[in-house]
Protein backbone atom coordinates (compact mmCIF):
# COMPACT_ATOMS: atom_id res chain seq x y z
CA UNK A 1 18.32 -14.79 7.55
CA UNK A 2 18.21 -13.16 4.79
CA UNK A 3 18.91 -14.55 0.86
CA UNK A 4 22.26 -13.64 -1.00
CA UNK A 5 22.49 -11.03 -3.03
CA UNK A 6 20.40 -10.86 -5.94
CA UNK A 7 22.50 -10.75 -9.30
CA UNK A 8 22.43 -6.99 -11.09
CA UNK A 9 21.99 -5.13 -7.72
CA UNK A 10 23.88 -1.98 -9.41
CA UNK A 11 21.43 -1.87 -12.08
CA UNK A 12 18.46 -2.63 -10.33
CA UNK A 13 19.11 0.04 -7.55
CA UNK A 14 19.80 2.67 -10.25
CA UNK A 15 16.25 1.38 -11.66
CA UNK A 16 14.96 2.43 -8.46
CA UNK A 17 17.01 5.85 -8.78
CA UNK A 18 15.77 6.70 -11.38
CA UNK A 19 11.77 5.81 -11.42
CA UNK A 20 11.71 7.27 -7.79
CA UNK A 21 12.71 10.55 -9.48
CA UNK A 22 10.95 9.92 -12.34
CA UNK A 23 8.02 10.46 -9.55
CA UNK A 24 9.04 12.93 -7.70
CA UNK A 25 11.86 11.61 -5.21
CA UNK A 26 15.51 11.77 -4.53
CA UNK A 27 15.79 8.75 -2.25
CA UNK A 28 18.46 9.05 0.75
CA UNK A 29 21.61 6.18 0.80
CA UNK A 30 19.22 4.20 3.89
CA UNK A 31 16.16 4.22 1.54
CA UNK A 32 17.95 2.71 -1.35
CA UNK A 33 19.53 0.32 0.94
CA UNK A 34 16.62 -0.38 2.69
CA UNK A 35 14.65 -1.12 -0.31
CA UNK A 36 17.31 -3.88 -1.66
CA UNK A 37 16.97 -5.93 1.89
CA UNK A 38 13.34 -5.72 0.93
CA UNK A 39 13.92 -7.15 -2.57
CA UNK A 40 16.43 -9.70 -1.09
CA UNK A 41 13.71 -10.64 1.21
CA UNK A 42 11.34 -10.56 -1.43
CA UNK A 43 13.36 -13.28 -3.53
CA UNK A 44 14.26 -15.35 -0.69
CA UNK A 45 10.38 -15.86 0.25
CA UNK A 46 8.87 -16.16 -2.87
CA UNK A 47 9.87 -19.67 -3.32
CA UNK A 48 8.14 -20.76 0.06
CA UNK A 49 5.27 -18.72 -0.04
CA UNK A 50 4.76 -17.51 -3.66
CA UNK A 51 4.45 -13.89 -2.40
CA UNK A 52 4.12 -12.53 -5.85
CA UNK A 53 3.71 -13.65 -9.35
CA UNK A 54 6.47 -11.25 -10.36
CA UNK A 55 9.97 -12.77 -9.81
CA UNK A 56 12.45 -11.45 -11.81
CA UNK A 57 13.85 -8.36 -9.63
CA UNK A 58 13.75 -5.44 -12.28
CA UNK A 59 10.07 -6.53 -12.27
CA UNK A 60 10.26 -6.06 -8.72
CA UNK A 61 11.37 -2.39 -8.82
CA UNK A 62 9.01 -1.38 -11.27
CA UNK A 63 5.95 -3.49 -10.88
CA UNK A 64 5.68 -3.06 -7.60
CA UNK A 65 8.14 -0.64 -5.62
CA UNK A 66 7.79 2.26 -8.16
CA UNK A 67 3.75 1.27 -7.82
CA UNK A 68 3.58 1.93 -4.50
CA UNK A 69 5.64 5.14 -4.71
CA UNK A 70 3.46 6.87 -6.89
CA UNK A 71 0.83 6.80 -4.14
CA UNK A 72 3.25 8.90 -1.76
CA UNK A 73 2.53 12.32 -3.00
CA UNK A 74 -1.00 12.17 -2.23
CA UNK A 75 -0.25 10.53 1.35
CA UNK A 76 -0.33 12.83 4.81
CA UNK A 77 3.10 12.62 6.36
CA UNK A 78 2.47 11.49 9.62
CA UNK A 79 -0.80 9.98 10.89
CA UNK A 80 -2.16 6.64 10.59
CA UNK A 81 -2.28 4.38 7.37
CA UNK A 82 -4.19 1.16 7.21
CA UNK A 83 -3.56 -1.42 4.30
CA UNK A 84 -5.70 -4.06 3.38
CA UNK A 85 -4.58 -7.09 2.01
CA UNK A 86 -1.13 -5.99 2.56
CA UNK A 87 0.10 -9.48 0.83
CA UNK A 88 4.27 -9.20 0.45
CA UNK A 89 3.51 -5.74 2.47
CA UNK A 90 2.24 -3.68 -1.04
CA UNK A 91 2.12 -0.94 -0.64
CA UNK A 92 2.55 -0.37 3.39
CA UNK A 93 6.03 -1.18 3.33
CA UNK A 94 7.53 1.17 0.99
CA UNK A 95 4.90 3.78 2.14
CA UNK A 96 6.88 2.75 5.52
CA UNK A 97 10.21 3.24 4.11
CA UNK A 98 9.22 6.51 2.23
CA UNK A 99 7.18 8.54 5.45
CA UNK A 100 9.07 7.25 8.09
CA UNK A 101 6.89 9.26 10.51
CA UNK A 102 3.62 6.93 9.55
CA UNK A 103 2.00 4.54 11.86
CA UNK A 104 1.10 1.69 9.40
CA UNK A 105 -0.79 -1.13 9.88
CA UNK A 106 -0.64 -4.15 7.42
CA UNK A 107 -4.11 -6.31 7.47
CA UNK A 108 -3.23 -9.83 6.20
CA UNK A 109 -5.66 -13.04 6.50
CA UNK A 110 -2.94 -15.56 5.82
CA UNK A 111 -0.65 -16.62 8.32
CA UNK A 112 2.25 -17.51 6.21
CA UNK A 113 2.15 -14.40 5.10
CA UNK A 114 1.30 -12.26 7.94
CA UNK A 115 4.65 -13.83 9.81
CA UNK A 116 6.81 -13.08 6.87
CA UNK A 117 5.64 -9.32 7.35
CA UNK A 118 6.72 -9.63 10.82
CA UNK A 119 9.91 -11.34 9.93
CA UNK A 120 10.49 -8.21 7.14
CA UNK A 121 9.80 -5.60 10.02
CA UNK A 122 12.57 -7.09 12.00
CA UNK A 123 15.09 -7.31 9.57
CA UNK A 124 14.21 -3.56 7.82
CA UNK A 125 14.05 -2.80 11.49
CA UNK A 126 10.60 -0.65 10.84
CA UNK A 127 9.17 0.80 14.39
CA UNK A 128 5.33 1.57 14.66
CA UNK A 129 4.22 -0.85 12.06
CA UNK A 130 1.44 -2.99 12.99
CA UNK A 131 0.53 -6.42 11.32
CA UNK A 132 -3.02 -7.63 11.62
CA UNK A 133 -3.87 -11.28 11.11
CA UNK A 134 -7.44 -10.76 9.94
CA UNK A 135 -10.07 -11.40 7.40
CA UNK A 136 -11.36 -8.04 5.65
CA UNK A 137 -15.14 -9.34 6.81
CA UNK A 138 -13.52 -9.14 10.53
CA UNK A 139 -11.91 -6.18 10.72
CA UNK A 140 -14.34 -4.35 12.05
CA UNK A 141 -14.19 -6.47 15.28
CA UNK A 142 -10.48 -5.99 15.79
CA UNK A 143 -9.22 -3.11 18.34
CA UNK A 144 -7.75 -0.60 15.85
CA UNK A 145 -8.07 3.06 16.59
CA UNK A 146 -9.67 5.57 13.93
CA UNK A 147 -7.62 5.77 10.80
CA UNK A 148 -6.49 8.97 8.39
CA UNK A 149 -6.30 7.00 5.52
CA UNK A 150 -6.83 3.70 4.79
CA UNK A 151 -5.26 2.07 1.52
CA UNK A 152 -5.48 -1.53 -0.76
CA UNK A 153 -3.68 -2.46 -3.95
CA UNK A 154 -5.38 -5.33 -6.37
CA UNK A 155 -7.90 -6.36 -3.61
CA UNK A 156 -11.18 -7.76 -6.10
CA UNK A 157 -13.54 -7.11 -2.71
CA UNK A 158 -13.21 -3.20 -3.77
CA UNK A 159 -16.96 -2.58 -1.96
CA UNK A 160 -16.18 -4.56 1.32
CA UNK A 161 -12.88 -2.27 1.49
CA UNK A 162 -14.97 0.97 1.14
CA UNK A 163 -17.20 -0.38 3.92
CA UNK A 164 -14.71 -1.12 6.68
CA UNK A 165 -13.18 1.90 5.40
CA UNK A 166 -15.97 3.90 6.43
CA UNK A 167 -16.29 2.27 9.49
CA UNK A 168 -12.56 2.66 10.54
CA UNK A 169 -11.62 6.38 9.05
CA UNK A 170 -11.83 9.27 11.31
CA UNK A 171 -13.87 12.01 10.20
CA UNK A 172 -12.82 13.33 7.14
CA UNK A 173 -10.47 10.40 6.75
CA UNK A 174 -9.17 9.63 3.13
CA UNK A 175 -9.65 5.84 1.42
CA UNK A 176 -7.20 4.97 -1.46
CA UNK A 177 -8.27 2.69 -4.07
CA UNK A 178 -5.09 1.44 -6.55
CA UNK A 179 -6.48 -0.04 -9.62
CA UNK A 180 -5.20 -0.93 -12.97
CA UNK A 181 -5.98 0.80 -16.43
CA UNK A 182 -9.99 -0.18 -15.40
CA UNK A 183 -10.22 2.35 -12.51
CA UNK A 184 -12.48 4.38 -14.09
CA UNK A 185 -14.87 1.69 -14.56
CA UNK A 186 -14.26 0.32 -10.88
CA UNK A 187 -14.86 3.88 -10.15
CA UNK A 188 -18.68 3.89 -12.02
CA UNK A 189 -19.40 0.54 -10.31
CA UNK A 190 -18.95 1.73 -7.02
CA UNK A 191 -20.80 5.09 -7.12
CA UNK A 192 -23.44 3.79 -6.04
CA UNK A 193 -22.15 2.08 -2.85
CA UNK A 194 -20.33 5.54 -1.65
CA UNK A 195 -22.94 7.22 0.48
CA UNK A 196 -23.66 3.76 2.06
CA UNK A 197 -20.39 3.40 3.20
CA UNK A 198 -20.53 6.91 4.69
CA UNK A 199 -17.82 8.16 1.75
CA UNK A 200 -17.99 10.96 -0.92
CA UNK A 201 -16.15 10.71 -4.09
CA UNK A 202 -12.86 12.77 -4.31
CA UNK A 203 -10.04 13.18 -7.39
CA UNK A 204 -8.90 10.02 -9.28
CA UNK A 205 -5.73 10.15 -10.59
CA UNK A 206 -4.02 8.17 -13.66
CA UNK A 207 -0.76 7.84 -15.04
CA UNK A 208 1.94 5.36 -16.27
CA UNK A 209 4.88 3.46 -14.42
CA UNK A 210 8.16 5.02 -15.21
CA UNK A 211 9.95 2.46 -17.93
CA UNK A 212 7.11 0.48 -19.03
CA UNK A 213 4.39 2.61 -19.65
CA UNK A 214 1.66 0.57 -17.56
CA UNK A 215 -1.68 2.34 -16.96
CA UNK A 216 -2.56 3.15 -13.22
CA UNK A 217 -5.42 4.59 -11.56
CA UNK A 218 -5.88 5.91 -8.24
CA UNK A 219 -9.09 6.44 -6.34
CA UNK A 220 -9.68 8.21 -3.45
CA UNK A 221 -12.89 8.81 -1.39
CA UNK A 222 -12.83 11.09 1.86
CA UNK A 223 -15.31 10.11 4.42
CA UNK A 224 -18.31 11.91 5.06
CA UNK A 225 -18.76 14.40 8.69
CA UNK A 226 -21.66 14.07 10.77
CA UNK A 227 -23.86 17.11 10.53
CA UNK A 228 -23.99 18.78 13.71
CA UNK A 229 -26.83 18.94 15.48
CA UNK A 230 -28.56 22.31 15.34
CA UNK A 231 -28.76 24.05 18.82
């Protein structure tokens, strides 16, 4: 079931507005609604399974749904999305909400957590969404098919998530890497790791959250094709 309504929903959905076109989007009447049964679920949760540190719900918005947005430009349309250490569903479910198209799967270790996904798919009534109860070391062994993009947002194992990503990206397959203000120094730690993990470097982007002014960085790496074999 899901919680009451939060207090301020008018002002917190014209938060959302307004940051989502503050980045680029004019967000249909279903997304807006769709987002505040997230938030709802969000606050309902937290107090069972301290999803998040951040509580209050403007925090909500901006912290973390205007986060995830940001990442949505640089996103294929359709395809396949894998996020590790999905958590409260960061950033797969509003990447879900956003590209509707998407087949997204949400890698979670916890199983608290990884059932309150599934409970959040049912009620946002999100098709072709996959949760994964796994450990980022085990991934490799689960059945999932070759990836277009794989994605993680505050996961501190940043060089085990460029090796599965290797391992699980189709050719030419993108890897996203959402870091704080310290991205470019995550980003000169893990050069040297890149070829090992079958990656090459590719643009890193930075900017700050609409409102608050917080420092993001975004890393991507494209994974390296085979040479062919000469005839």
């Amino acid at each position: 079931m899901v919680s009451r309504k939060e207090p301020h929903d008018t002002e917190n959905e014209e938060l959302l507005i307004t940051g989502a076109k503050f980045l680029g989007f004019e967000l249909t009447p279903q997304q807006i609604g769709a987002f505040g049964r997230y938030r709802s679920l969000l606050s309902f949760w937290n107090s069972r399974l301290n999803l998040t540190a951040v509580r209050q719900p403007e925090l909500v918005v901006r912290l973390h749904f205007l986060d995830c947005l940001s990442v949505v430009p640089i996103l294929r349309r359709d395809g396949s999305i894998l996020d590790v250490g999905s958590g409260a569903g960061f950033p797969g479910i509003p990447i879900k909400l956003m590209l509707p198209d998407k087949r997204v799967y949400l890698v979670e270790p916890r199983r608290k957590r990884a059932n309150f996904l599934r409970h959040a798919m049912r009620v946002l009534k999100l098709t072709d969404v996959h949760v994964i109860e796994s450990r980022l070391e085990d991934l490799s062994a689960q059945p999932i098919p070759p990836m277009e993009e794989t994605i993680t947002r505050g996961l501190s194992d940043t060089r085990g998530f460029l090796k599965v990503s290797g391992e699980l990206l189709a050719p030419s397959g993108i890897a996203i890497l959402m870091q704080g203000p310290k991205g470019a120094a995550v980003l000169d730690d893990l050069r040297g790791s890149l070829s090992g993990c079958g990656l090459i470097e590719r643009q890193s982007i930075r900017f700050e959250l609409p409102f608050g002014g917080e420092r993001r960085t975004v890393l991507t790496f494209q994974k390296m094709q085979r040479a062919s074999p000469e005839s």
